[in-house]
PDB file of N, CA and C in Angstrom:
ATOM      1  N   UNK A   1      78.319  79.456  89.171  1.00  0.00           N
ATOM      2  CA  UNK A   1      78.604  80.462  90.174  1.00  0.00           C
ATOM      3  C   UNK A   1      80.100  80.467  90.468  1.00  0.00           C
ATOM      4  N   UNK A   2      80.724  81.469  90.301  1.00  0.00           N
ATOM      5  CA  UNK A   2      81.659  81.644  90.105  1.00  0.00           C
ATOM      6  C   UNK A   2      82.479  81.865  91.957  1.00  0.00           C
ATOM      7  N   UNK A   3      83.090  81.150  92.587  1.00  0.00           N
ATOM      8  CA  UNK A   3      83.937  81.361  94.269  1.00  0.00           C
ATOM      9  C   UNK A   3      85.168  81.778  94.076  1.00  0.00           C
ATOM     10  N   UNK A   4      85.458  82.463  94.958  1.00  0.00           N
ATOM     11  CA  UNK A   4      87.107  83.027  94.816  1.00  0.00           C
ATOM     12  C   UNK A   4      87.998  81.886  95.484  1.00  0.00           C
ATOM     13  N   UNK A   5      89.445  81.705  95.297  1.00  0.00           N
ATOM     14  CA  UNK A   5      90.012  80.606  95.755  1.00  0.00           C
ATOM     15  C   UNK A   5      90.340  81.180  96.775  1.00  0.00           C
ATOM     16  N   UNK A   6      91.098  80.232  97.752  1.00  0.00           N
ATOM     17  CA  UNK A   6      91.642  80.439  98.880  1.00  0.00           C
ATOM     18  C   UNK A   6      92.832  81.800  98.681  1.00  0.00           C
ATOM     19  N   UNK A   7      93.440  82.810  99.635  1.00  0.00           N
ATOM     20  CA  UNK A   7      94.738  83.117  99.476  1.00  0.00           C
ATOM     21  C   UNK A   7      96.011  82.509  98.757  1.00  0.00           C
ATOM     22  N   UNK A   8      96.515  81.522  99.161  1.00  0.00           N
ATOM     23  CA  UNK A   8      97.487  80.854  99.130  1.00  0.00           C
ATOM     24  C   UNK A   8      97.337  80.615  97.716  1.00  0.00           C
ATOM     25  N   UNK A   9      95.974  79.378  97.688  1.00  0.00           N
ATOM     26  CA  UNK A   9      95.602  79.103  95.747  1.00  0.00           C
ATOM     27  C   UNK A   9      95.876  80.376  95.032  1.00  0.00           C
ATOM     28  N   UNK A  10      95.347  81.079  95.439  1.00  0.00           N
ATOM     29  CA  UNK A  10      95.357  82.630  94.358  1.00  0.00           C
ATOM     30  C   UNK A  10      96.743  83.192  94.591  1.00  0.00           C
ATOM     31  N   UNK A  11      97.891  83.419  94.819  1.00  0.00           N
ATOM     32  CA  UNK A  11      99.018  83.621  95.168  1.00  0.00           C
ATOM     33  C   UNK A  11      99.313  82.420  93.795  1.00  0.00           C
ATOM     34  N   UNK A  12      99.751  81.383  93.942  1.00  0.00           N
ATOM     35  CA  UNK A  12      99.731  79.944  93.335  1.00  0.00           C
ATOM     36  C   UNK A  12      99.403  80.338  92.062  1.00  0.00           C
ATOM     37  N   UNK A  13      98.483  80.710  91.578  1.00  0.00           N
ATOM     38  CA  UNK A  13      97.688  80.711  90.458  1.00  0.00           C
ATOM     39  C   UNK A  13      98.257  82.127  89.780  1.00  0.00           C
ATOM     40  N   UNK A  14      98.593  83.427  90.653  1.00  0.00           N
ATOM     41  CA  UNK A  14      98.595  84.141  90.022  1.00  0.00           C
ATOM     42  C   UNK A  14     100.450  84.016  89.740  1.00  0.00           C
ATOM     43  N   UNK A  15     100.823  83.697  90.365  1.00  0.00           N
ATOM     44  CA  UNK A  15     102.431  83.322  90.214  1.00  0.00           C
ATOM     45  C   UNK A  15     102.765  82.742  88.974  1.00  0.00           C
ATOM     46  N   UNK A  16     102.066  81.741  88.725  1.00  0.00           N
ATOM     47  CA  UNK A  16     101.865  80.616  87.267  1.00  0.00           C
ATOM     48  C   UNK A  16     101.513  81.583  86.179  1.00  0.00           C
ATOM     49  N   UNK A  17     100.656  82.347  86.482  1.00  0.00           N
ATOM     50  CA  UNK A  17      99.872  83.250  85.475  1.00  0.00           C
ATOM     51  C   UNK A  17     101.376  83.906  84.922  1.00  0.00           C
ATOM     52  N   UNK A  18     101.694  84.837  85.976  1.00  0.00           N
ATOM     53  CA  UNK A  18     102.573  85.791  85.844  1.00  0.00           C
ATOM     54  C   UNK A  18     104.057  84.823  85.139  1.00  0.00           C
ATOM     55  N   UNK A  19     104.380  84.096  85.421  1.00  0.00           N
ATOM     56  CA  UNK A  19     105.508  83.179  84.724  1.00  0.00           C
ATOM     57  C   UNK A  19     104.970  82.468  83.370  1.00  0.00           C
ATOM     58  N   UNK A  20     103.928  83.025  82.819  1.00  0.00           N
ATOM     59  CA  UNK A  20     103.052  82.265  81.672  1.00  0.00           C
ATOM     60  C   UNK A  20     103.491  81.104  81.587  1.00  0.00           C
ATOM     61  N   UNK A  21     102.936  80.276  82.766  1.00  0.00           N
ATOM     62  CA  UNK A  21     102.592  78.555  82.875  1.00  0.00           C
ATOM     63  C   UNK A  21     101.280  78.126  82.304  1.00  0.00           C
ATOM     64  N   UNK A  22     101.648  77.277  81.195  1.00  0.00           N
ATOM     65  CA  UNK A  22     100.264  76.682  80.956  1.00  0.00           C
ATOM     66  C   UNK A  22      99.576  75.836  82.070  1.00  0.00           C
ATOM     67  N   UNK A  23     100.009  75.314  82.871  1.00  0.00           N
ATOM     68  CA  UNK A  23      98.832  74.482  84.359  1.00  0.00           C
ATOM     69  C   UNK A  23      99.386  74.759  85.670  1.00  0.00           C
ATOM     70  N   UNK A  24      98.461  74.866  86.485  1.00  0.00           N
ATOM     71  CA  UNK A  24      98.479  74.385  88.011  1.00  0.00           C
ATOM     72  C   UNK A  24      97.829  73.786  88.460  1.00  0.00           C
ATOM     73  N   UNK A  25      98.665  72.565  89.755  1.00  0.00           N
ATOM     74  CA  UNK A  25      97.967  71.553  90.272  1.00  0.00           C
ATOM     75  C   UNK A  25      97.836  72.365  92.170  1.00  0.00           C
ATOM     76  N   UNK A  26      96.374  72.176  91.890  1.00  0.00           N
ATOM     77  CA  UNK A  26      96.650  72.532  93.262  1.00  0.00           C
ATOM     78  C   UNK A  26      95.351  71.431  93.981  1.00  0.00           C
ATOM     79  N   UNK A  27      95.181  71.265  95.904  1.00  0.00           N
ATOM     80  CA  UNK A  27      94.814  70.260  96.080  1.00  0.00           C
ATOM     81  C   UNK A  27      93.254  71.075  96.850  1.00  0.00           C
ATOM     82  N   UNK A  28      92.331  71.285  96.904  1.00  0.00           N
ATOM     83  CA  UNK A  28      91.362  71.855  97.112  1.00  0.00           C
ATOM     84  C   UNK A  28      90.385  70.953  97.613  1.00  0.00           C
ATOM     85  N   UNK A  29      90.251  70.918  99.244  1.00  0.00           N
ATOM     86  CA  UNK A  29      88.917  69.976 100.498  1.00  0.00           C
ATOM     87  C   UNK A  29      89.642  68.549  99.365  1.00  0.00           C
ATOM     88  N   UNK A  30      91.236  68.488  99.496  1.00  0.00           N
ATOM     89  CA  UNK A  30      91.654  67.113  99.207  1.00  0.00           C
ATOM     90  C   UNK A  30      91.207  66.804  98.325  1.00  0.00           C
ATOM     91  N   UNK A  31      90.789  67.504  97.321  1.00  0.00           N
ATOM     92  CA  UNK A  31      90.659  66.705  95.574  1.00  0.00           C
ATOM     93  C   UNK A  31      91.822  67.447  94.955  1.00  0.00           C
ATOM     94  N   UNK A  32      92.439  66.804  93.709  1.00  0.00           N
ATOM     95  CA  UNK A  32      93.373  67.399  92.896  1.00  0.00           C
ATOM     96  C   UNK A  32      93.133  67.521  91.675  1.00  0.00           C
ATOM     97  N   UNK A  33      92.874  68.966  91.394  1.00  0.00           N
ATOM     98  CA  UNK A  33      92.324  69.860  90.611  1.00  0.00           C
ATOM     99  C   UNK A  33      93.669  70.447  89.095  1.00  0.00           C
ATOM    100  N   UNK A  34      93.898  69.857  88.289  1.00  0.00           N
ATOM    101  CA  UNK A  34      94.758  70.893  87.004  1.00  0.00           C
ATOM    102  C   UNK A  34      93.536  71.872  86.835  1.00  0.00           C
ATOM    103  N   UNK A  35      94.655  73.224  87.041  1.00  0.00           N
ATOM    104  CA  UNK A  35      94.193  74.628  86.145  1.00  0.00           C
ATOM    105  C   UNK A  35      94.845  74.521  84.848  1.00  0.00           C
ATOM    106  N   UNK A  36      94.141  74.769  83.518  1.00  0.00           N
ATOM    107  CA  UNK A  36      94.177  75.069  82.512  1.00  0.00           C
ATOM    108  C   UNK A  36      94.531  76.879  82.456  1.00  0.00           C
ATOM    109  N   UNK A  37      95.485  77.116  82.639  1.00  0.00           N
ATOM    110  CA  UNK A  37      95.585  79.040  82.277  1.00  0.00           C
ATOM    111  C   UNK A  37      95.252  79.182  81.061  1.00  0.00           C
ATOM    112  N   UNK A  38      95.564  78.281  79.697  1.00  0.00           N
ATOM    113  CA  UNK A  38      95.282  78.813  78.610  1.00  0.00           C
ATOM    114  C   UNK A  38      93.618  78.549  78.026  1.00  0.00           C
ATOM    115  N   UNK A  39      93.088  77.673  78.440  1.00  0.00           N
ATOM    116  CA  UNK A  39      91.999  77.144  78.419  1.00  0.00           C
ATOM    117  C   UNK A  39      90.966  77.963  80.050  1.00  0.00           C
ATOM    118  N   UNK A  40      91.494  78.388  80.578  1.00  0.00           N
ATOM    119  CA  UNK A  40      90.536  78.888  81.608  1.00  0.00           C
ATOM    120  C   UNK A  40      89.860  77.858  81.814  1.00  0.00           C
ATOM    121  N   UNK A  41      90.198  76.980  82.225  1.00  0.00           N
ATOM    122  CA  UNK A  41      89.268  75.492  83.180  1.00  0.00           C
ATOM    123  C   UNK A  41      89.888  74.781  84.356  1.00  0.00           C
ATOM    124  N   UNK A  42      88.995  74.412  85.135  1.00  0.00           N
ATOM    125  CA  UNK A  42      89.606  73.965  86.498  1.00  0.00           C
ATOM    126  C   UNK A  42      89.281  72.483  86.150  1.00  0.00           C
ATOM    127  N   UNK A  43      89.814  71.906  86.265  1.00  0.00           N
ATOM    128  CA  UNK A  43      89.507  69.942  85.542  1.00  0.00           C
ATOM    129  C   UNK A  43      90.057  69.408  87.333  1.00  0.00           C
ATOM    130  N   UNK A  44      88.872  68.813  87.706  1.00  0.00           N
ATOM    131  CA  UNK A  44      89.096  67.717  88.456  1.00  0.00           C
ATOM    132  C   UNK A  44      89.825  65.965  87.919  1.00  0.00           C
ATOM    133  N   UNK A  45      90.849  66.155  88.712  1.00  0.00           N
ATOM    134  CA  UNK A  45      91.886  64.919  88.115  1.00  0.00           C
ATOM    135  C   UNK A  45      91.413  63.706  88.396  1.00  0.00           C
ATOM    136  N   UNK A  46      90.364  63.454  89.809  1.00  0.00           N
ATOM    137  CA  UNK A  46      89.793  62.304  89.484  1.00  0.00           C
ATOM    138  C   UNK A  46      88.554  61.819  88.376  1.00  0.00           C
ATOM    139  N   UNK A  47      87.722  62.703  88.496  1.00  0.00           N
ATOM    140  CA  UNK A  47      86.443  62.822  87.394  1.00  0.00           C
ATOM    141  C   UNK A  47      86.478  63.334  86.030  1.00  0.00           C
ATOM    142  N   UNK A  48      87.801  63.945  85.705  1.00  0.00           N
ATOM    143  CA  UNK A  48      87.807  64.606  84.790  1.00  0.00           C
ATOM    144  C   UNK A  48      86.671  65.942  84.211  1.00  0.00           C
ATOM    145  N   UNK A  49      85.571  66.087  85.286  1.00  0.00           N
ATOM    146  CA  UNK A  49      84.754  67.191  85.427  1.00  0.00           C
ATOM    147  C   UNK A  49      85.285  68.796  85.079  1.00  0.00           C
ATOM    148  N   UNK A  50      84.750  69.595  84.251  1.00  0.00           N
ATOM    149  CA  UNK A  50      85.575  70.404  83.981  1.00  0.00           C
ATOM    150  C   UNK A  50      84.616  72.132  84.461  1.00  0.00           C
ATOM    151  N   UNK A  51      85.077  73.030  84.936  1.00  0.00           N
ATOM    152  CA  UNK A  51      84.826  74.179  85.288  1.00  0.00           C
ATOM    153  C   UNK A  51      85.031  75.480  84.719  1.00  0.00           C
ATOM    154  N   UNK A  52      84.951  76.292  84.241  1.00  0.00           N
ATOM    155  CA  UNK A  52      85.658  77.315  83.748  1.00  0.00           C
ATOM    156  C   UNK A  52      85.346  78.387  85.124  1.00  0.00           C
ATOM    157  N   UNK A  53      86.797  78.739  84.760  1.00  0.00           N
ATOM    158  CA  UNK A  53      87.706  80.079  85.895  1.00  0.00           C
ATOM    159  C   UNK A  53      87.693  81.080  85.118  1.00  0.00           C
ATOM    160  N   UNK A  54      87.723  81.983  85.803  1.00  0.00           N
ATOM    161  CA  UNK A  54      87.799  83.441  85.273  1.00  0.00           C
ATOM    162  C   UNK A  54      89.097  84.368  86.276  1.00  0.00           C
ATOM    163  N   UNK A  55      89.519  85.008  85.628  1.00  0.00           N
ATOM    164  CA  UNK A  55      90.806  86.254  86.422  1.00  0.00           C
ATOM    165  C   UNK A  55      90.432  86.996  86.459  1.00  0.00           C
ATOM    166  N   UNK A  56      89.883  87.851  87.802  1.00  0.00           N
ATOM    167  CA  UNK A  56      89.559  88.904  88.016  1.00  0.00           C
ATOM    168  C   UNK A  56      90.601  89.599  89.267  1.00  0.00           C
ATOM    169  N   UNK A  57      90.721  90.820  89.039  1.00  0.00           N
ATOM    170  CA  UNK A  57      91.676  91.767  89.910  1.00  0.00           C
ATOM    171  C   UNK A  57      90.741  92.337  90.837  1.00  0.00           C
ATOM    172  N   UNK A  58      91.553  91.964  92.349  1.00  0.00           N
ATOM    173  CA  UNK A  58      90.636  92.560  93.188  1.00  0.00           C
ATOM    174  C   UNK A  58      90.709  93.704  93.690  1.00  0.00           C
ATOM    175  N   UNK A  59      89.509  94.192  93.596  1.00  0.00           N
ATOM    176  CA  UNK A  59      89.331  95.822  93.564  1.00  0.00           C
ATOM    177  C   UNK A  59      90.548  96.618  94.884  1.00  0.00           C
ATOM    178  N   UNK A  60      90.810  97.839  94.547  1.00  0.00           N
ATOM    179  CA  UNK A  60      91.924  98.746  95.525  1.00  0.00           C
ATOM    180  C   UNK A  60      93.050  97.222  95.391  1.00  0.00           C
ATOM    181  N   UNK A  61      94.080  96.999  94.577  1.00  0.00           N
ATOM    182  CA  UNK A  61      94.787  96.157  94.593  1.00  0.00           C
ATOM    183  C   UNK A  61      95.504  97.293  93.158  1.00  0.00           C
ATOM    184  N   UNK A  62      97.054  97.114  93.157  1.00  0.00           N
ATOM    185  CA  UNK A  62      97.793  97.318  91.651  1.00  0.00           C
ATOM    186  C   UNK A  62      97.261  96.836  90.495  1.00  0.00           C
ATOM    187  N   UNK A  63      97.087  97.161  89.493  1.00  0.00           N
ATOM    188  CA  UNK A  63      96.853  96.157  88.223  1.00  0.00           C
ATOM    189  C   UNK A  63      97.726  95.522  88.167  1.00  0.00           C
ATOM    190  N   UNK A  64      97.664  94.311  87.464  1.00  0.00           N
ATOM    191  CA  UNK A  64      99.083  93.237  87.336  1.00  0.00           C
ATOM    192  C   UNK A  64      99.795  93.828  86.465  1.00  0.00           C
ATOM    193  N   UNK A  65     101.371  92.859  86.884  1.00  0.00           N
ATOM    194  CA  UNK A  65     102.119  93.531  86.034  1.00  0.00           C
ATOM    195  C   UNK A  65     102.798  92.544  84.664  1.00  0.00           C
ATOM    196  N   UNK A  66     101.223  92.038  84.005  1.00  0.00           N
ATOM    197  CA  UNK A  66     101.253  91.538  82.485  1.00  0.00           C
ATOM    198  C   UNK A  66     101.835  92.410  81.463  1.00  0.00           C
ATOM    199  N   UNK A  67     102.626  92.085  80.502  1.00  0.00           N
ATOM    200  CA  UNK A  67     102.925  92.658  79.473  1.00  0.00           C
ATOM    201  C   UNK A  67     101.025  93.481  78.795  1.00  0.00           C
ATOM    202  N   UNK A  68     100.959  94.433  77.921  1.00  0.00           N
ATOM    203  CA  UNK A  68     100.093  94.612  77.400  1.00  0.00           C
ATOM    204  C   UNK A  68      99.481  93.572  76.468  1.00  0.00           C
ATOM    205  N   UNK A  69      98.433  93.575  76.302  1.00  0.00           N
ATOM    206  CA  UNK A  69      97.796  92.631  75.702  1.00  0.00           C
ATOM    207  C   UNK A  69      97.481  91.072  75.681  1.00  0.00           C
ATOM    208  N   UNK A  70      98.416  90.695  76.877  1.00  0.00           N
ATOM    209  CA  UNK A  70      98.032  89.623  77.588  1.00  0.00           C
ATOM    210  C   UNK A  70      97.066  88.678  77.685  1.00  0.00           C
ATOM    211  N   UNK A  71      95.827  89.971  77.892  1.00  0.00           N
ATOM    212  CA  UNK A  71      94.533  89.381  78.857  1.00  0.00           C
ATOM    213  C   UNK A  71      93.707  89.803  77.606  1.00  0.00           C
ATOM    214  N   UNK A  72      92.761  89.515  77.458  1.00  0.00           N
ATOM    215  CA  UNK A  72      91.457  89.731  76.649  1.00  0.00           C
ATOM    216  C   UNK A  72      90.443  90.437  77.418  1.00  0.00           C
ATOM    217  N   UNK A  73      89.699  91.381  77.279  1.00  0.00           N
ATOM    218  CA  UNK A  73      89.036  92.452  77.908  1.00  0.00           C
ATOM    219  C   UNK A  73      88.086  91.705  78.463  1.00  0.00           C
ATOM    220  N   UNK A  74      87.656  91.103  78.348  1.00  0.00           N
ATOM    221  CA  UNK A  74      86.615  89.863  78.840  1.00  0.00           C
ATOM    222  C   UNK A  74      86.732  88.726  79.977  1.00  0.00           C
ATOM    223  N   UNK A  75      88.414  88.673  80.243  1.00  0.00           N
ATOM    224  CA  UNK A  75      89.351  87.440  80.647  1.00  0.00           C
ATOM    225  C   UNK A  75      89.675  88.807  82.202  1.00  0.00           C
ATOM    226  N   UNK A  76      89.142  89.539  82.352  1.00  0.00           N
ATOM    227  CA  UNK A  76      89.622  90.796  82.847  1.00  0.00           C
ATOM    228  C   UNK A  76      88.438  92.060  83.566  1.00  0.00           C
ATOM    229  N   UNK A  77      88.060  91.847  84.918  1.00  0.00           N
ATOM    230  CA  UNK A  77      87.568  93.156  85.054  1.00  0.00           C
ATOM    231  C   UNK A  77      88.054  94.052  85.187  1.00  0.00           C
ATOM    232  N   UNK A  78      87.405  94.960  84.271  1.00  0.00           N
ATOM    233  CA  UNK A  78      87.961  96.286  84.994  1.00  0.00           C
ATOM    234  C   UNK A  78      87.721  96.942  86.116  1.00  0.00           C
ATOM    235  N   UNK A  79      88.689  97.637  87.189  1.00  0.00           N
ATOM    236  CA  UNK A  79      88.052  98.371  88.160  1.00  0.00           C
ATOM    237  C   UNK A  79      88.311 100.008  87.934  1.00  0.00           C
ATOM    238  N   UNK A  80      87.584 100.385  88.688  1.00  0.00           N
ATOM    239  CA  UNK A  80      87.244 102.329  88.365  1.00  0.00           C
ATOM    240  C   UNK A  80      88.660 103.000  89.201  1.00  0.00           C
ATOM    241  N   UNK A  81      89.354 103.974  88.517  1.00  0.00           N
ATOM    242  CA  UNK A  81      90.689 104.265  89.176  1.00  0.00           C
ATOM    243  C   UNK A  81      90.350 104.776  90.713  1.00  0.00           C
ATOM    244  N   UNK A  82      91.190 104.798  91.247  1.00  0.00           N
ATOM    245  CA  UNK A  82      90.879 105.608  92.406  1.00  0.00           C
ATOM    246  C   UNK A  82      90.534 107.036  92.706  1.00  0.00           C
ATOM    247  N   UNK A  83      89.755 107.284  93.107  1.00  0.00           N
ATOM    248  CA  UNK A  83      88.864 108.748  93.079  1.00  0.00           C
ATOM    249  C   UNK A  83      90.515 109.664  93.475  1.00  0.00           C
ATOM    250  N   UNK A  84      90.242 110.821  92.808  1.00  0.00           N
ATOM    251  CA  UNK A  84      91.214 112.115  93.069  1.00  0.00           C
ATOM    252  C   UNK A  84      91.155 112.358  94.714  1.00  0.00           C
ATOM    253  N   UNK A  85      92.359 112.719  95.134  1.00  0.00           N
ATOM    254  CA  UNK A  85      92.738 112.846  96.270  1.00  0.00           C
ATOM    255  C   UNK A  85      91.307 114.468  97.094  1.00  0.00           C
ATOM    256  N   UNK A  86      90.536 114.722  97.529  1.00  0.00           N
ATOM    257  CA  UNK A  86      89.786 115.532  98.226  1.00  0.00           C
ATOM    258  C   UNK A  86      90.194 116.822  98.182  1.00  0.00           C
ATOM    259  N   UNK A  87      89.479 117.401  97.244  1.00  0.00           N
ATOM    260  CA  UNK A  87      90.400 119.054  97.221  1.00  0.00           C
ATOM    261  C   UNK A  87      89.516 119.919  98.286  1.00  0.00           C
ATOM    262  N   UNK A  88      89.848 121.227  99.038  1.00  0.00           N
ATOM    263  CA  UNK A  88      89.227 121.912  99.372  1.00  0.00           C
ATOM    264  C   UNK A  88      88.490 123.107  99.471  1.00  0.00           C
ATOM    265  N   UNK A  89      87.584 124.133  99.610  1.00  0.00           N
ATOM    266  CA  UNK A  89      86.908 124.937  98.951  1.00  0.00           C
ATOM    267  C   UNK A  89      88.357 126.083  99.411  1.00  0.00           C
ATOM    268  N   UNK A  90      88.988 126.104 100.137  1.00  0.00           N
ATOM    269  CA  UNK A  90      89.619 127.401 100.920  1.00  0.00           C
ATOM    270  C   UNK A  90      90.982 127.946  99.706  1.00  0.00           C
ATOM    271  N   UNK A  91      91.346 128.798  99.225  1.00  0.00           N
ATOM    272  CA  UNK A  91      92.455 128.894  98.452  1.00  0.00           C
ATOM    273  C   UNK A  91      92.711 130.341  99.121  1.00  0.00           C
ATOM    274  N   UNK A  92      94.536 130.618  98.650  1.00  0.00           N
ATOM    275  CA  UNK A  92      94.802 131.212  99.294  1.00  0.00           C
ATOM    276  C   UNK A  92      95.109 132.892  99.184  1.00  0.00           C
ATOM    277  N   UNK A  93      94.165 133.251  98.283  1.00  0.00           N
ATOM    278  CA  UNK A  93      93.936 134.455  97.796  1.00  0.00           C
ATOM    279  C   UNK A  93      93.241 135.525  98.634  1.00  0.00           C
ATOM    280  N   UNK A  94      93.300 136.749  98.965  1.00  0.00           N
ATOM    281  CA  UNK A  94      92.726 137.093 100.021  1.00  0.00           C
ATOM    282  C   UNK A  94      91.302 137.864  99.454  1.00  0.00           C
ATOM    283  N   UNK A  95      90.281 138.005 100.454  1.00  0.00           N
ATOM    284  CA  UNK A  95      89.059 138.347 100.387  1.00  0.00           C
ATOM    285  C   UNK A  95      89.588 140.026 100.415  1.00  0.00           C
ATOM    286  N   UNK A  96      88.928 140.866  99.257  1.00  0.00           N
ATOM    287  CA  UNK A  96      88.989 142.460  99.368  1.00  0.00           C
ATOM    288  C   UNK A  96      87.796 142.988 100.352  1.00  0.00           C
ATOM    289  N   UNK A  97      86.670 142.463 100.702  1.00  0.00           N
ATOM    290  CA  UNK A  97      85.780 143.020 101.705  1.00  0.00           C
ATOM    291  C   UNK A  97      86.759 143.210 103.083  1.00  0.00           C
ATOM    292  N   UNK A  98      87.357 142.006 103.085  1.00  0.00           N
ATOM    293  CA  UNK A  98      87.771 141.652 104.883  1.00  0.00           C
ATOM    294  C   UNK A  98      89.207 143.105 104.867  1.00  0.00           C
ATOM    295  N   UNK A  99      90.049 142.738 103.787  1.00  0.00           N
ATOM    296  CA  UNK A  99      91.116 143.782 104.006  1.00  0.00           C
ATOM    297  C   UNK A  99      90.011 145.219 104.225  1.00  0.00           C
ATOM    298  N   UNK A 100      89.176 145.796 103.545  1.00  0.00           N
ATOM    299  CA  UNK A 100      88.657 146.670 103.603  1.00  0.00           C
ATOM    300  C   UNK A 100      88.297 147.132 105.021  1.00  0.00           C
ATOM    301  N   UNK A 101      87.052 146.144 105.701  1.00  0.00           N
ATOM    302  CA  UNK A 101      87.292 146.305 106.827  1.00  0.00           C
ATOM    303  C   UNK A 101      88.300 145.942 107.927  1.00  0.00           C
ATOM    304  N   UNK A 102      89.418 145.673 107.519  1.00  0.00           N
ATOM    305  CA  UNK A 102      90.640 145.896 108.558  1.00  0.00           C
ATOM    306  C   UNK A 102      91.116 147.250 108.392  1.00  0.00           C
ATOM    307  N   UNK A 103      91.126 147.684 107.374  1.00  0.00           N
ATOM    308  CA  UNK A 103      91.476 148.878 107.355  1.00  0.00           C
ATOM    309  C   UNK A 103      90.757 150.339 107.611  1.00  0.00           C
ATOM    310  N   UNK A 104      89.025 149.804 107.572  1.00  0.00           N
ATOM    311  CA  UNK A 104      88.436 150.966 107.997  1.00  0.00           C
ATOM    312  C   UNK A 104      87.520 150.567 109.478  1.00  0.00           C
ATOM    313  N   UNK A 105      88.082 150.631 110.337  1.00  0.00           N
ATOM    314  CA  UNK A 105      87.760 150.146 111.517  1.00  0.00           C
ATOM    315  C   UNK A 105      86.211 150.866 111.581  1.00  0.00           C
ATOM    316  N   UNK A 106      86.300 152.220 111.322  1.00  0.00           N
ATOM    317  CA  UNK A 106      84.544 152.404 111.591  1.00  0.00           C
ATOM    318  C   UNK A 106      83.621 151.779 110.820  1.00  0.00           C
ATOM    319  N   UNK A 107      83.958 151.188 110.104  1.00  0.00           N
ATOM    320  CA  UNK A 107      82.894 150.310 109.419  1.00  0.00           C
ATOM    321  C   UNK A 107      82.086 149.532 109.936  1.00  0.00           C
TER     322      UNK A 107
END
């Protein structure tokens, strides 16, 4: 089951990412944890217990700004672009009934 890290960790992590660092040590409920970036694994430094991490972009956020081809489509969700801005039914062409009756008042 996959948990999202703290703020700060994820800041941390994505900083490393973005400077293509192969590890980060970070200290998590006081255990000290190496990230593997190239290996996608979280290795506990006392147990040597190992986890696999995943990078996912969180939704309404920029896409990162990785060179292309970076990431592996898999290493990567995709999210759905942001819906088109709300158009409305009204345009500004005029109705020929309405001029008609402005102009023929006994109507």
């Amino acid at each position: 089951q996959l948990r999202p890290y703290s703020s700060q960790d994820s800041r941390t992590i994505e900083h490393a990412w973005q400077q293509h660092e192969e590890e980060v040590q970070l200290v998590i409920s006081g255990r000290n944890y190496l990230l593997d970036l190239q290996q996608l694994q979280q290795v506990n430094e006392e147990t040597s217990q190992a986890r696999f991490i995943k990078r996912i972009t969180a939704p309404n956020t920029a896409e990162p700004t990785t060179p292309p081809g970076s990431l592996s489509t898999d290493e990567l969700s995709t999210t759905p672009s942001s819906p088109p801005p709300p158009t409305t039914a009204m345009n500004n062409s005029v109705d020929a009934r309405t001029e008609i009756l402005k102009d023929n008042v006994e109507l």
